[in-house]
Each structure stands twice: as structure tokens, then as C-alpha cells.
Protein backbone atom coordinates (compact mmCIF):
# COMPACT_ATOMS: atom_id res chain seq x y z
CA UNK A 1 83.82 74.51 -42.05
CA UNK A 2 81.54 71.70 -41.03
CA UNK A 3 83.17 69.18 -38.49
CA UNK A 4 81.75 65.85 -37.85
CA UNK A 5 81.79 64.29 -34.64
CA UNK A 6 81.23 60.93 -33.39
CA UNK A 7 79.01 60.97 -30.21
CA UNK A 8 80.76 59.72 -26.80
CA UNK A 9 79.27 56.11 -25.53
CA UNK A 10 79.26 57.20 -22.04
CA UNK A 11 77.46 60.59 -21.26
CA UNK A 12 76.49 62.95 -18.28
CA UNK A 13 73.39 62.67 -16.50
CA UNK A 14 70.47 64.72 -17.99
CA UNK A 15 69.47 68.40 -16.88
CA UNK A 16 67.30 69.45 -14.32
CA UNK A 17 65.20 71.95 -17.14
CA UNK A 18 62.69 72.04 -19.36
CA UNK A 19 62.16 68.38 -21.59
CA UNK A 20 62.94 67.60 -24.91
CA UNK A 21 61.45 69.87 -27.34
CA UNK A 22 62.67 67.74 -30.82
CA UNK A 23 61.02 70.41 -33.10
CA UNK A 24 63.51 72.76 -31.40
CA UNK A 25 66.27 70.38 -32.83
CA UNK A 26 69.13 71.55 -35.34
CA UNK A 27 68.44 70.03 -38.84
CA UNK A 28 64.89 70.11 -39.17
CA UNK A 29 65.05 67.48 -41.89
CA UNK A 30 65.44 65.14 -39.70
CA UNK A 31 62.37 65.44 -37.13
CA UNK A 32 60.29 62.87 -38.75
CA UNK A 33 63.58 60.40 -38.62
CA UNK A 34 64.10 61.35 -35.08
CA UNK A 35 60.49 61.05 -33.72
CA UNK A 36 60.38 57.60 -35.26
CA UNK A 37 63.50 56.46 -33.43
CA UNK A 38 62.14 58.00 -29.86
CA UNK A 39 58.60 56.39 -30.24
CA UNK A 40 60.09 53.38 -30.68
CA UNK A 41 63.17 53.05 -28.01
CA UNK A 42 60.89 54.56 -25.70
CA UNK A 43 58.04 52.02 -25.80
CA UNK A 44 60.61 49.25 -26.38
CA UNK A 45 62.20 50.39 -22.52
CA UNK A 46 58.81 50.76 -21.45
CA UNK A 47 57.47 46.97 -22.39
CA UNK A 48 59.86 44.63 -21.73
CA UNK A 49 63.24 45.89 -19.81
CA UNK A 50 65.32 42.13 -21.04
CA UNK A 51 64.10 42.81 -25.05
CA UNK A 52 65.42 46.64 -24.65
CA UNK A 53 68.76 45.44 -22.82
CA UNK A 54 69.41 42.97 -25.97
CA UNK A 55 68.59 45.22 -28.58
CA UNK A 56 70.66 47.44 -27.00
CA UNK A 57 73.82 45.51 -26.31
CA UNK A 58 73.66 46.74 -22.86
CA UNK A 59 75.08 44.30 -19.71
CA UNK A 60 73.27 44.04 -16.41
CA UNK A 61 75.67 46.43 -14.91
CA UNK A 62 74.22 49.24 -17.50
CA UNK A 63 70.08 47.75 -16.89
CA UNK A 64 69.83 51.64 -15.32
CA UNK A 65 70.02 53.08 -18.98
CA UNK A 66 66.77 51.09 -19.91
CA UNK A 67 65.10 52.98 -17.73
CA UNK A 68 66.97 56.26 -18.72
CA UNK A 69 65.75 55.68 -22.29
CA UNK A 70 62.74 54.99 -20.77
CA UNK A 71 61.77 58.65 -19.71
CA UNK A 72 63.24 60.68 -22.48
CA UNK A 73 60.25 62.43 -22.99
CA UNK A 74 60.12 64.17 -19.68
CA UNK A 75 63.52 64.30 -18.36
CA UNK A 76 65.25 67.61 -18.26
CA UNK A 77 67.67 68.34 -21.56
CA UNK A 78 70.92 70.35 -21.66
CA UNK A 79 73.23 71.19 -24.55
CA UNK A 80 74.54 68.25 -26.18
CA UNK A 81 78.23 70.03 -25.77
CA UNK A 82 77.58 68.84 -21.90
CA UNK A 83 75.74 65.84 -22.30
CA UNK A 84 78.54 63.95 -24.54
CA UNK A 85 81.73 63.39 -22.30
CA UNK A 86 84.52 60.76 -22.46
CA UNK A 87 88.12 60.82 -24.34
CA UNK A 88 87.29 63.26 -27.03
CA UNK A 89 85.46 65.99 -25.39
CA UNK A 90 87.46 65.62 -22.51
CA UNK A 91 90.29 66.66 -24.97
CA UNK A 92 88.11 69.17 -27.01
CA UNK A 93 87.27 70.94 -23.79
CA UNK A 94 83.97 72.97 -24.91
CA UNK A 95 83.24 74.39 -21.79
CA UNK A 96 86.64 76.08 -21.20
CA UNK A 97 86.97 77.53 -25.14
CA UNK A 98 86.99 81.07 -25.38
CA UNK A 99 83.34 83.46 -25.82
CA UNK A 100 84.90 83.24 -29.69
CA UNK A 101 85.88 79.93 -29.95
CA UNK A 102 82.70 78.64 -28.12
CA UNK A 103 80.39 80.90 -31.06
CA UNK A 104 82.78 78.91 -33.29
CA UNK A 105 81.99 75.84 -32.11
CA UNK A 106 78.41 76.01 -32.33
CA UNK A 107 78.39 77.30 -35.31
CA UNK A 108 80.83 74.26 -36.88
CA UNK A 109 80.45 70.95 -34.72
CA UNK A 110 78.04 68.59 -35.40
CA UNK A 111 77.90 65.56 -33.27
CA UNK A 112 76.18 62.32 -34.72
CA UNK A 113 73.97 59.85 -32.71
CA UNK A 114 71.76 57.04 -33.42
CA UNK A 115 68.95 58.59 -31.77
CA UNK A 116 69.07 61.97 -33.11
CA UNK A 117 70.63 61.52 -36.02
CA UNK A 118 72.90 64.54 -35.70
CA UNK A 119 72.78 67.11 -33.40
CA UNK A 120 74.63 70.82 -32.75
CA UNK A 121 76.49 71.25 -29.47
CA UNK A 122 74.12 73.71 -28.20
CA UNK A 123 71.15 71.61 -28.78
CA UNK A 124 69.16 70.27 -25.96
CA UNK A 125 68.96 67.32 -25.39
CA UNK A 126 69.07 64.58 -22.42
CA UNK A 127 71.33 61.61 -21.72
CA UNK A 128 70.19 58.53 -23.51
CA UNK A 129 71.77 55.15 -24.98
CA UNK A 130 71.41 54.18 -28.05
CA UNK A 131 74.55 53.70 -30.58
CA UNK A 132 74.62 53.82 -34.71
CA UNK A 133 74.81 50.10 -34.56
CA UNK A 134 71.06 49.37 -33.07
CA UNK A 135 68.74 47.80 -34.88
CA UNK A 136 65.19 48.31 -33.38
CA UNK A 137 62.60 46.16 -33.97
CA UNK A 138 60.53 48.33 -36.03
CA UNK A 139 62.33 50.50 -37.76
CA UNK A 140 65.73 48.01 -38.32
CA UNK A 141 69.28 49.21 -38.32
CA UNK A 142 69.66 52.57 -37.17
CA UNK A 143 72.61 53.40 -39.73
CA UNK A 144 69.91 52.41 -42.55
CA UNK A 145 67.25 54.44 -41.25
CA UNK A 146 69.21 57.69 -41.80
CA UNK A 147 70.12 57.85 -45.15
CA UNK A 148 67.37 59.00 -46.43
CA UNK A 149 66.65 62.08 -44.12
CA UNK A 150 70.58 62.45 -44.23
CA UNK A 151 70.87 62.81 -47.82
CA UNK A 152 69.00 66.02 -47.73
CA UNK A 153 69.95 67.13 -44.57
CA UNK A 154 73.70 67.11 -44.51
CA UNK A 155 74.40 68.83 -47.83
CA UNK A 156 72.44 71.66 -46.58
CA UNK A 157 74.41 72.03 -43.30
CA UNK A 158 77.70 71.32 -44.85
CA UNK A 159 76.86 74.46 -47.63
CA UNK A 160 79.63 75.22 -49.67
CA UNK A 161 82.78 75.06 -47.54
CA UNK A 162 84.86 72.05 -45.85
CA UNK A 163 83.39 69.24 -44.25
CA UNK A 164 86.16 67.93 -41.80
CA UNK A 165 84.99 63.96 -41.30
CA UNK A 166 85.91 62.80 -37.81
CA UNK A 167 83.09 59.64 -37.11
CA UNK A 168 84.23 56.34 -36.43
CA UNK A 169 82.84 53.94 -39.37
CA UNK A 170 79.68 52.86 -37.44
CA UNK A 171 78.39 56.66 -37.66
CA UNK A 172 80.21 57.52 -41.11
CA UNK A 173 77.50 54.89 -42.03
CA UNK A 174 74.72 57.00 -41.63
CA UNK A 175 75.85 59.89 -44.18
CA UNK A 176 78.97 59.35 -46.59
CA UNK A 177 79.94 62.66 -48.89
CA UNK A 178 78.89 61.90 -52.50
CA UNK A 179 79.91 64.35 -55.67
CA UNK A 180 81.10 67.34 -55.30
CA UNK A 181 80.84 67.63 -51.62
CA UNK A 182 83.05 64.53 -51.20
CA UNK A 183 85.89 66.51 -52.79
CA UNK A 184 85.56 69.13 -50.44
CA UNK A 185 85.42 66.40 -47.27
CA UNK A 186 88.99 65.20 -45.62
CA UNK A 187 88.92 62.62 -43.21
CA UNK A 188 91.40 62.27 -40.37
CA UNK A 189 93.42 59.27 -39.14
CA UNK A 190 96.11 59.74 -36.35
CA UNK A 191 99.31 57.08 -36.37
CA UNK A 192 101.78 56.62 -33.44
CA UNK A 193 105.14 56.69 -34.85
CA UNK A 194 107.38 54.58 -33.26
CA UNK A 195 111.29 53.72 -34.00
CA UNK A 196 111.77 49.77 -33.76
CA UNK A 197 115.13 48.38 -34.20
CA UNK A 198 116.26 51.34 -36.55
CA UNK A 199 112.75 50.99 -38.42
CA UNK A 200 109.64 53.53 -38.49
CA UNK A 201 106.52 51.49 -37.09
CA UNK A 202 103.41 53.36 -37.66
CA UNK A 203 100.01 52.06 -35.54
CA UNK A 204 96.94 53.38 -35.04
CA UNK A 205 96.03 53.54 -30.94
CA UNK A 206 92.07 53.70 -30.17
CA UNK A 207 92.38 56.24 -27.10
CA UNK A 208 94.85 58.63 -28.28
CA UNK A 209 93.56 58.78 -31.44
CA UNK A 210 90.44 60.37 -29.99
CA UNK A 211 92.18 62.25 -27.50
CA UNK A 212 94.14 64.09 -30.86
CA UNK A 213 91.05 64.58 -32.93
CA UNK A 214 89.79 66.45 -29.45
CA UNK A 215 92.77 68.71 -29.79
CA UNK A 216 93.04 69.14 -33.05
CA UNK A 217 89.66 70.62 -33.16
CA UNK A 218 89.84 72.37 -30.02
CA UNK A 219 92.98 73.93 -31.59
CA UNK A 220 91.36 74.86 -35.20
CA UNK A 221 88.18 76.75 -33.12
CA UNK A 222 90.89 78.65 -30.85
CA UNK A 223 93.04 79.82 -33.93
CA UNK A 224 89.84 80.67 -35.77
CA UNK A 225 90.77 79.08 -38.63
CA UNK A 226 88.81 78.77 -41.81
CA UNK A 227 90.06 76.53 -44.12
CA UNK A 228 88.15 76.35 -47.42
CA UNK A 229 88.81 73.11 -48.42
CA UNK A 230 91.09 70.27 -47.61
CA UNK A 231 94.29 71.48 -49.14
CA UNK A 232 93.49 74.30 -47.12
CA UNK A 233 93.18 72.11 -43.87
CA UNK A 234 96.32 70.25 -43.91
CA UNK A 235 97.92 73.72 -43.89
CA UNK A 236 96.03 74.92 -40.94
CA UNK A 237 97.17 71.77 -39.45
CA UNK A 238 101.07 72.35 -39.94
CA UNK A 239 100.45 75.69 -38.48
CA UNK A 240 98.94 74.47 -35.20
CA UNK A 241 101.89 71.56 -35.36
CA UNK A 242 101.14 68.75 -36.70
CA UNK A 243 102.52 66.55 -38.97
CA UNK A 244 100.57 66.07 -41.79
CA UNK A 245 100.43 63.58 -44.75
CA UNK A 246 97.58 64.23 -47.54
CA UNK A 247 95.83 61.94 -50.04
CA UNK A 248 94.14 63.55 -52.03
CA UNK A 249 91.17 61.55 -53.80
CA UNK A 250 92.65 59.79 -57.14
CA UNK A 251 89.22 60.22 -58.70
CA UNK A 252 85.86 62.41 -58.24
CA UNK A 253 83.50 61.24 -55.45
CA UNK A 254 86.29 60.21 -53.20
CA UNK A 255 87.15 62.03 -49.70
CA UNK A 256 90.38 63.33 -48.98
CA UNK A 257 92.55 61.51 -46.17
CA UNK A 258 94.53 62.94 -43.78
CA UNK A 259 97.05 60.90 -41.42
CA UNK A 260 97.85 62.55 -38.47
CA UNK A 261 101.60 61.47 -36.97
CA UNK A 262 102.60 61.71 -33.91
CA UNK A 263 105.37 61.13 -32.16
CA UNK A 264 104.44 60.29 -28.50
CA UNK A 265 101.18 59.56 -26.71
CA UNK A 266 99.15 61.72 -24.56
């Protein structure tokens, strides 16, 4: 199983070890892609501090990351399982999984990022800003610019088993399951069920709906499941729990999609 990850906007503070080594990267398919994008955001932070904050989408409150960008090359990495934090990891909880869960988890996660392209947990890496949606100067939209290296990539990581899809769009941009591999992929929404004058409302809440996909994979790496494909999935879901309502794909090429429904909010 192959689970896809959006990366978390707000991240800890880099390590105090050795720098960046990108050749060291997960994925070597995608060095060439990633030295591009780190030559480029680096000299853009460099030259001209008001250009990088625009490009960026970054307010004067968050000026500081231009000059965190700035020294990628020589700040100290640490394993991108510690460098993303916020709802989702918070929920996911890598760092108190189990020794077998935590093998698990490196083995499965993969955590997307505009400046890396896609990274395992165990990777090293230091904190930097730049989101899916940039488009540098150079090299244009960032989503764009990883197709390519993606394409052959991806397939190779996701091998023959289930790719569990949990990006937001803006990263599901980068790499979107074609063929036979999209028939093997499930994505996941979660709805808040609510009970509204005798009626079922359904909604989807930004927060908790991260906060769920946390659990739910925290919960899949502590059971040690190993669903083979989505039909597979949406039973190991039921037996951590949840509710679960499938789609499957209505022709070939198409992903599967999960809703997720929950009852309260958490």
C-alpha cells in the first residue's frame, strides 16, 4: 500500500545536522526536478526578498521564511516525518507509532511538496516554504513542472498494490493515477453527518477532515493492514470503525472514491 499525503503549510524548524544531501532523496527520478526547483527559490530569496514574498504568497508577518528558503542549502535537515506538523500529523502521530507501525510507515507514506516533489517520512530534509500552487519565475507553475518526472516516478513507487490518495487538489495536480493503476487508487473524502429538522445533512469540514485522514492512517499502520486494492480498503476501514460508502469507478482510468461519515467532530 502506497499512501499519499499532502504536506502541512506550517512546519518545524530545521535540524541542527548535517545539510541537505538531495541525491540522498527517496525517488531518484525526481533529482533533476528537484534541483531545478532549489536553484531557483534559492536565488529568487537571495536577490530580491519583496519578488520572493509575492511569488510566494507570503504576508509580512511570514518575511522570516524568505530568508529560511534562503539557506536551504546549508541548514541542518531532519526526517520529513518531523519537519511536517499541523492538523494531520498532529492526528497521525508518527513519532508515538509503534517500532512496527513506524517501519510501516516509512515504508508506505509518501508526503508531496512543491519543492521536493514527493518525499518519504524518513527523508531528510529542512523546513522550507514553498506550496504546489507557486509559480517561479523560471521554471512556471510548480504543479506543471512535475508531471513529467512524476509520470515515471510514481508508478514505480506505487508497484503493484493500492495507492490510497489523500492530497488536497492543489498537490493531486502534480501526479493523477492513469490506466491500470487508477483502478487500483481510492481516494478519501470525510462528511459530517448531521440530523437537521428530521433530515440527514452531510458537509464536508476543512479541519476535521484532516484530523480523520490523520487517524485513519495512523489506525491502518497500527493494525498492519494490507489491503490489496480498494475493495479491500473499505473493508479494512469498517474494521477499524468507520463508516464507509464506496464508488467504485463506472469506467477504466477512473479512481475509486471513498466517503468517510462521521458522526461527530473531533
Amino acid at each position: 500500500m502506497l499512501v499519499l499525503l499532502p504536506p502541512s503549510e506550517g512546519k518545524a524548524a530545521s535540524g541542527r545536522g548535517a545539510p541537505l544531501k538531495p541525491e540522498a532523496l527517496s525517488l531518484p527520478a525526481l533529482t533533476t526536478a528537484r534541483t531545478q526547483v532549489l536553484d531557483e527559490l534559492v536565488e529568487l530569496c537571495l536577490a530580491d526578498e519583496e519578488k520572493a514574498r509575492d511569488v510566494l504568497g507570503l504576508s509580512e508577518g511570514l518575511r522570516d521564511e524568505v530568508a529560511k528558503n534562503a539557506g536551504l542549502r546549508t541548514a541542518g535537515a531532519r526526517p520529513a516525518g518531523e519537519i511536517y506538523t499541523g492538523v494531520l500529523y498532529d492526528a497521525l502521530g508518527l513519532a508515538t507509532l509503534d517500532a512496527a507501525a513506524r517501519r510501516r510507515a516509512r515504508k508506505s507514506l509518501l508526503v508531496f511538496s512543491g519543492l521536493w516533489g514527493a518525499v518519504r517520512v524518513d527523508d531528510r530534509i529542512p523546513s522550507y516554504r514553498c506550496s504546489m500552487g507557486v509559480k517561479l519565475p523560471g521554471l512556471g507553475a510548480l504543479g506543471a513542472h512535475w508531471r513529467a518526472p512524476m509520470a515515471t516516478a510514481l508508478p514505480e513507487a506505487a508497484g503493484d498494490g493500492l495507492v490510497l490518495d489523500l492530497r488536497s487538489s492543489a498537490y493531486a495536480a502534480a501526479w493523477r493515477p492513469k490506466g491500470e493503476i487508477a483502478g487500483r487508487t481510492a481516494t478519501v473524502r470525510v462528511l459530517h453527518s448531521q440530523i437537521v429538522d428530521g433530515v440527514e445533512k452531510r458537509s464536508v469540514v476543512s479541519h476535521f477532515n484532516k484530523a480523520t485522514k490523520g487517524r485513519i492512517v495512523r489506525g491502518l499502520l497500527e493494525a498492519g493492514a494490507a489491503p490489496k486494492d480498494p475493495a479491500d480498503l473499505v473493508g479494512a476501514l469498517r474494521d477499524l470503525g468507520y463508516t464507509v460508502e464506496a464508488e467504485a469507478p463506472d469506467r477504466p482510468g477512473k479512481a475509486w472514491a471513498l466517503d468517510v461519515v462521521v458522526t461527530e467532530i473531533h
